[in-house]
N, C-alpha and C. Protein backbone atom coordinates (compact mmCIF):
# COMPACT_ATOMS: atom_id res chain seq x y z
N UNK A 1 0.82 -1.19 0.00
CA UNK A 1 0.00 0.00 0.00
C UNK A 1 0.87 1.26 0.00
N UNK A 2 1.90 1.24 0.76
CA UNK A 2 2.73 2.64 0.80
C UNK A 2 3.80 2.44 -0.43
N UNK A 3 3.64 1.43 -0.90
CA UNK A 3 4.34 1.76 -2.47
C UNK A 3 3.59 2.37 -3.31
N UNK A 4 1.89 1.81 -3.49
CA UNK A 4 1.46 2.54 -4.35
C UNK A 4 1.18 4.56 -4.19
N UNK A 5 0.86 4.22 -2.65
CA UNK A 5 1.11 5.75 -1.96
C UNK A 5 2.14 6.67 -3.04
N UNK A 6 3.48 5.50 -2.67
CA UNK A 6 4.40 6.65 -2.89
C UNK A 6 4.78 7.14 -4.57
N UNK A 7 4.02 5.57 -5.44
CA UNK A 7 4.29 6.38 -6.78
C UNK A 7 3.32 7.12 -7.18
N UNK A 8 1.66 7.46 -6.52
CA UNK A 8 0.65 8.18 -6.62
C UNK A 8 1.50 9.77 -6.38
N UNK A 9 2.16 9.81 -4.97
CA UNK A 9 2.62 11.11 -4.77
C UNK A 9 3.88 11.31 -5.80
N UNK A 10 4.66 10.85 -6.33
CA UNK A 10 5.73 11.10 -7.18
C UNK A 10 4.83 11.76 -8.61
N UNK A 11 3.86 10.84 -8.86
CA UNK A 11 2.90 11.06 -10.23
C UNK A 11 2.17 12.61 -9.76
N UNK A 12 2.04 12.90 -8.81
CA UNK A 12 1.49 14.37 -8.26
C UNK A 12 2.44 15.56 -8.31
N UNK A 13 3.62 14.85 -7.62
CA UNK A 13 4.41 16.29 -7.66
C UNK A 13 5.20 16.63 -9.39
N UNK A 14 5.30 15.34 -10.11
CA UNK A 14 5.77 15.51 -11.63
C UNK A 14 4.43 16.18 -12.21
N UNK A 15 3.39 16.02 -12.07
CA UNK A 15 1.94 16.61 -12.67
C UNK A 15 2.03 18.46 -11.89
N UNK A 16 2.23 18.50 -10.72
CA UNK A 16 2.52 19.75 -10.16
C UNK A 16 4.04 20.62 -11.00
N UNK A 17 4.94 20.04 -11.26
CA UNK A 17 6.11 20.98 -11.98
C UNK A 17 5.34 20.76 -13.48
N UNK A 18 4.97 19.57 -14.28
CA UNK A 18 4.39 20.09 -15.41
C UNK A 18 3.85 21.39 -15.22
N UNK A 19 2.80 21.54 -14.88
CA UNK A 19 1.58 22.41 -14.35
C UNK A 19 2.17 23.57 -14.14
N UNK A 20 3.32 23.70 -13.38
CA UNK A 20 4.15 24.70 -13.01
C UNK A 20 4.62 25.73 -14.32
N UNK A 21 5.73 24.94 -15.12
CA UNK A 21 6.18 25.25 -15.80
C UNK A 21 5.32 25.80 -17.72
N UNK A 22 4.20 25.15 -17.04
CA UNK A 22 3.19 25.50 -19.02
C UNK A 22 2.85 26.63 -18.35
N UNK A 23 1.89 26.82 -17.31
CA UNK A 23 1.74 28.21 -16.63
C UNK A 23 2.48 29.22 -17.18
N UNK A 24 3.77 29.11 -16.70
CA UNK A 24 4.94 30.16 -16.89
C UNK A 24 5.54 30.55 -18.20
N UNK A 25 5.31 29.59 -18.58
CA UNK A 25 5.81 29.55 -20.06
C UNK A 25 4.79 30.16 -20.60
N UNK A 26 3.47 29.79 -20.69
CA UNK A 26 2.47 30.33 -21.49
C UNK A 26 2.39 32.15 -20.50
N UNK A 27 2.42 32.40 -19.72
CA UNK A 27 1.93 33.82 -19.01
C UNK A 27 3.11 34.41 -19.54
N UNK A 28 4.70 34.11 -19.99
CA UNK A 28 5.59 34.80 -20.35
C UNK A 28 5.36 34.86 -22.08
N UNK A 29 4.83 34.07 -22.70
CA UNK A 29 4.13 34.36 -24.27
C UNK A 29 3.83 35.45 -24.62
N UNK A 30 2.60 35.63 -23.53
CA UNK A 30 1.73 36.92 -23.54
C UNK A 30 2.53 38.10 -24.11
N UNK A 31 1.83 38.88 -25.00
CA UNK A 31 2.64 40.38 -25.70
C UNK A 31 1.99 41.56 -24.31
N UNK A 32 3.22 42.19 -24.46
CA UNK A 32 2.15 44.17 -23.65
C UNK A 32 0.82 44.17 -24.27
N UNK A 33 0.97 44.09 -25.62
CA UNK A 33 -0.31 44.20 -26.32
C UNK A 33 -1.56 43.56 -25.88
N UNK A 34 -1.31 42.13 -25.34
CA UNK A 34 -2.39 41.34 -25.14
C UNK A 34 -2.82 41.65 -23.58
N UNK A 35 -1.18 42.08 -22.86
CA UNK A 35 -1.73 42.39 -21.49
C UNK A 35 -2.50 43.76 -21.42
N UNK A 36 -2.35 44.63 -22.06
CA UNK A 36 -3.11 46.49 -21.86
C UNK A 36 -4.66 46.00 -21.96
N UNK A 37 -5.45 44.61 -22.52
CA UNK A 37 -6.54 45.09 -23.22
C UNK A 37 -7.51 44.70 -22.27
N UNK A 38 -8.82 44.95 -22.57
CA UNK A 38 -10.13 44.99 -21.84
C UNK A 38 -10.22 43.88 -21.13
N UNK A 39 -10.33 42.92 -22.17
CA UNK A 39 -10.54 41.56 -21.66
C UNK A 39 -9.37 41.02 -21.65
N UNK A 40 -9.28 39.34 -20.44
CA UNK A 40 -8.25 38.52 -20.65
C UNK A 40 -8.07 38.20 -21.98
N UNK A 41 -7.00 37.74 -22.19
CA UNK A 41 -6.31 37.12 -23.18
C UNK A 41 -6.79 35.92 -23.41
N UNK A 42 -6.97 35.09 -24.31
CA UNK A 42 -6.68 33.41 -24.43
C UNK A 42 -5.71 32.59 -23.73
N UNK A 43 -4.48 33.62 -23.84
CA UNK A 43 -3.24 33.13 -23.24
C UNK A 43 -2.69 33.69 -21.93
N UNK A 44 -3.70 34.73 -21.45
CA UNK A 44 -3.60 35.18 -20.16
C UNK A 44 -5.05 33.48 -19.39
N UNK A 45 -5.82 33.29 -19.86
CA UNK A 45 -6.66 32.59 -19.56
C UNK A 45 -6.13 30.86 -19.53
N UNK A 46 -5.29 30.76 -20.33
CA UNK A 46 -5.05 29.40 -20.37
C UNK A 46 -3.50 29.42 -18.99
N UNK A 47 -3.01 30.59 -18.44
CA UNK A 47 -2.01 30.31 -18.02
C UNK A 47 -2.85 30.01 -16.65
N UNK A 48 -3.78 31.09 -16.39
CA UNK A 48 -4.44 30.92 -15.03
C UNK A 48 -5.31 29.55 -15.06
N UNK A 49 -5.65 28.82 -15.83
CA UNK A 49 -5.94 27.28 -16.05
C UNK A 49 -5.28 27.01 -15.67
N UNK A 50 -3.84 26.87 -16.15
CA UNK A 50 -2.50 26.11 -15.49
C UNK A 50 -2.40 26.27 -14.27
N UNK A 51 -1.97 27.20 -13.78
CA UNK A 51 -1.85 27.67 -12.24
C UNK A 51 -2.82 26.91 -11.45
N UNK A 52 -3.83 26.64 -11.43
CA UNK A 52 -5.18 26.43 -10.70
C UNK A 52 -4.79 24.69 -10.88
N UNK A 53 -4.50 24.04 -11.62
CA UNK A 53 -4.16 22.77 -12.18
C UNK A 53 -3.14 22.36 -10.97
N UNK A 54 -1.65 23.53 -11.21
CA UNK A 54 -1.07 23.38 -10.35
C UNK A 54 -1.47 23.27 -8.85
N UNK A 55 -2.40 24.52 -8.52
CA UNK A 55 -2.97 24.21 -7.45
C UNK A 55 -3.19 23.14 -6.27
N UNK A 56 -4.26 22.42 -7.54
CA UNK A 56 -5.04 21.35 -7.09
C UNK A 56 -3.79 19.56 -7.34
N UNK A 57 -2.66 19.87 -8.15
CA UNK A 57 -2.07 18.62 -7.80
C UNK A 57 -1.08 18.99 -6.72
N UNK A 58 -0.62 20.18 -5.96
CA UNK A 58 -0.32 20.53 -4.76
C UNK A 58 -1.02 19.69 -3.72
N UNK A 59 -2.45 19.96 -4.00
CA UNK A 59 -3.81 19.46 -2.89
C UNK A 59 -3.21 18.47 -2.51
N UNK A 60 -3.48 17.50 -3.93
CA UNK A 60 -3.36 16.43 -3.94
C UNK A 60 -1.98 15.32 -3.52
N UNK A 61 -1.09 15.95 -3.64
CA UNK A 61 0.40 15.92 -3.01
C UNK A 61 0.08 15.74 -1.38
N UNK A 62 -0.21 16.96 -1.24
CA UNK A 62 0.06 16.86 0.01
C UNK A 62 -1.33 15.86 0.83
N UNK A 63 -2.24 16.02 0.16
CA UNK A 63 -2.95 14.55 1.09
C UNK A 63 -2.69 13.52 1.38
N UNK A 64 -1.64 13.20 -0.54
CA UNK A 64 -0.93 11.82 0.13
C UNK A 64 0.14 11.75 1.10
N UNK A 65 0.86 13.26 1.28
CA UNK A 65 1.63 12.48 2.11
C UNK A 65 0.89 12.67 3.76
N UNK A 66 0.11 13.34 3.57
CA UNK A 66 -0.82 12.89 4.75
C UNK A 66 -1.14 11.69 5.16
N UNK A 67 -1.33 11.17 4.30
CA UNK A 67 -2.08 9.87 4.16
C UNK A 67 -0.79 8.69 4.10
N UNK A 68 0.14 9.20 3.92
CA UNK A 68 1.57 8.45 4.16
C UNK A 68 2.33 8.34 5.37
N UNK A 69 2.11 9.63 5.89
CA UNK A 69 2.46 9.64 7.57
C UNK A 69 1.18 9.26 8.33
N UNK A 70 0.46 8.54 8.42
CA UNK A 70 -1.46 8.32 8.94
C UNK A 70 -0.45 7.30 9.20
N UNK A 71 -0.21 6.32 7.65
CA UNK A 71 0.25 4.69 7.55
C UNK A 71 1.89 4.28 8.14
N UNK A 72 2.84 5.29 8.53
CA UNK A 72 3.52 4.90 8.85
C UNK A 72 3.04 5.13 10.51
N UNK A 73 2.93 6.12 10.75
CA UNK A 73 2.55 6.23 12.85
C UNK A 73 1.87 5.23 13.28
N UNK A 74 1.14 4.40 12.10
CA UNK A 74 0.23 3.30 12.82
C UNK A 74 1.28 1.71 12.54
N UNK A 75 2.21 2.02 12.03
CA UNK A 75 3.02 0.81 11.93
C UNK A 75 4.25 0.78 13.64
């Protein structure tokens, strides 16, 4: 069980630096041009997708290792 734990959390924190890095990459794309205007961008919009992505495999990181120290204190 704490093997699969631990490649669930490895598969989280590699899904969290993906997540990380398209973010950044895509929010540094962005022209002045696209940032001055009324509305978001496409590519102001898809970076804050990313971010939020990132977010939530953070969440998810860290529950498992919640859920990793639960299973070792009870051993």
């Amino acid at each position: 069980m704490q093997t699969f734990l631990v490649i669930l959390l490895i598969a989280a924190m590699i899904a969290t630096v993906v997540a990380l890095v398209r973010g950044i990459v895509t929010f540094l794309q962005q022209s002045t041009a696209e940032a001055h205007g009324d509305a978001p961008s496409a590519s102001a919009l898809k970076s804050n997708r990313m971010m939020q992505q990132r977010i939530l495999f953070q969440a998810i990181a860290v529950v498992i290792v919640v859920i990793l120290l639960f299973a070792a204190g009870r051993t």
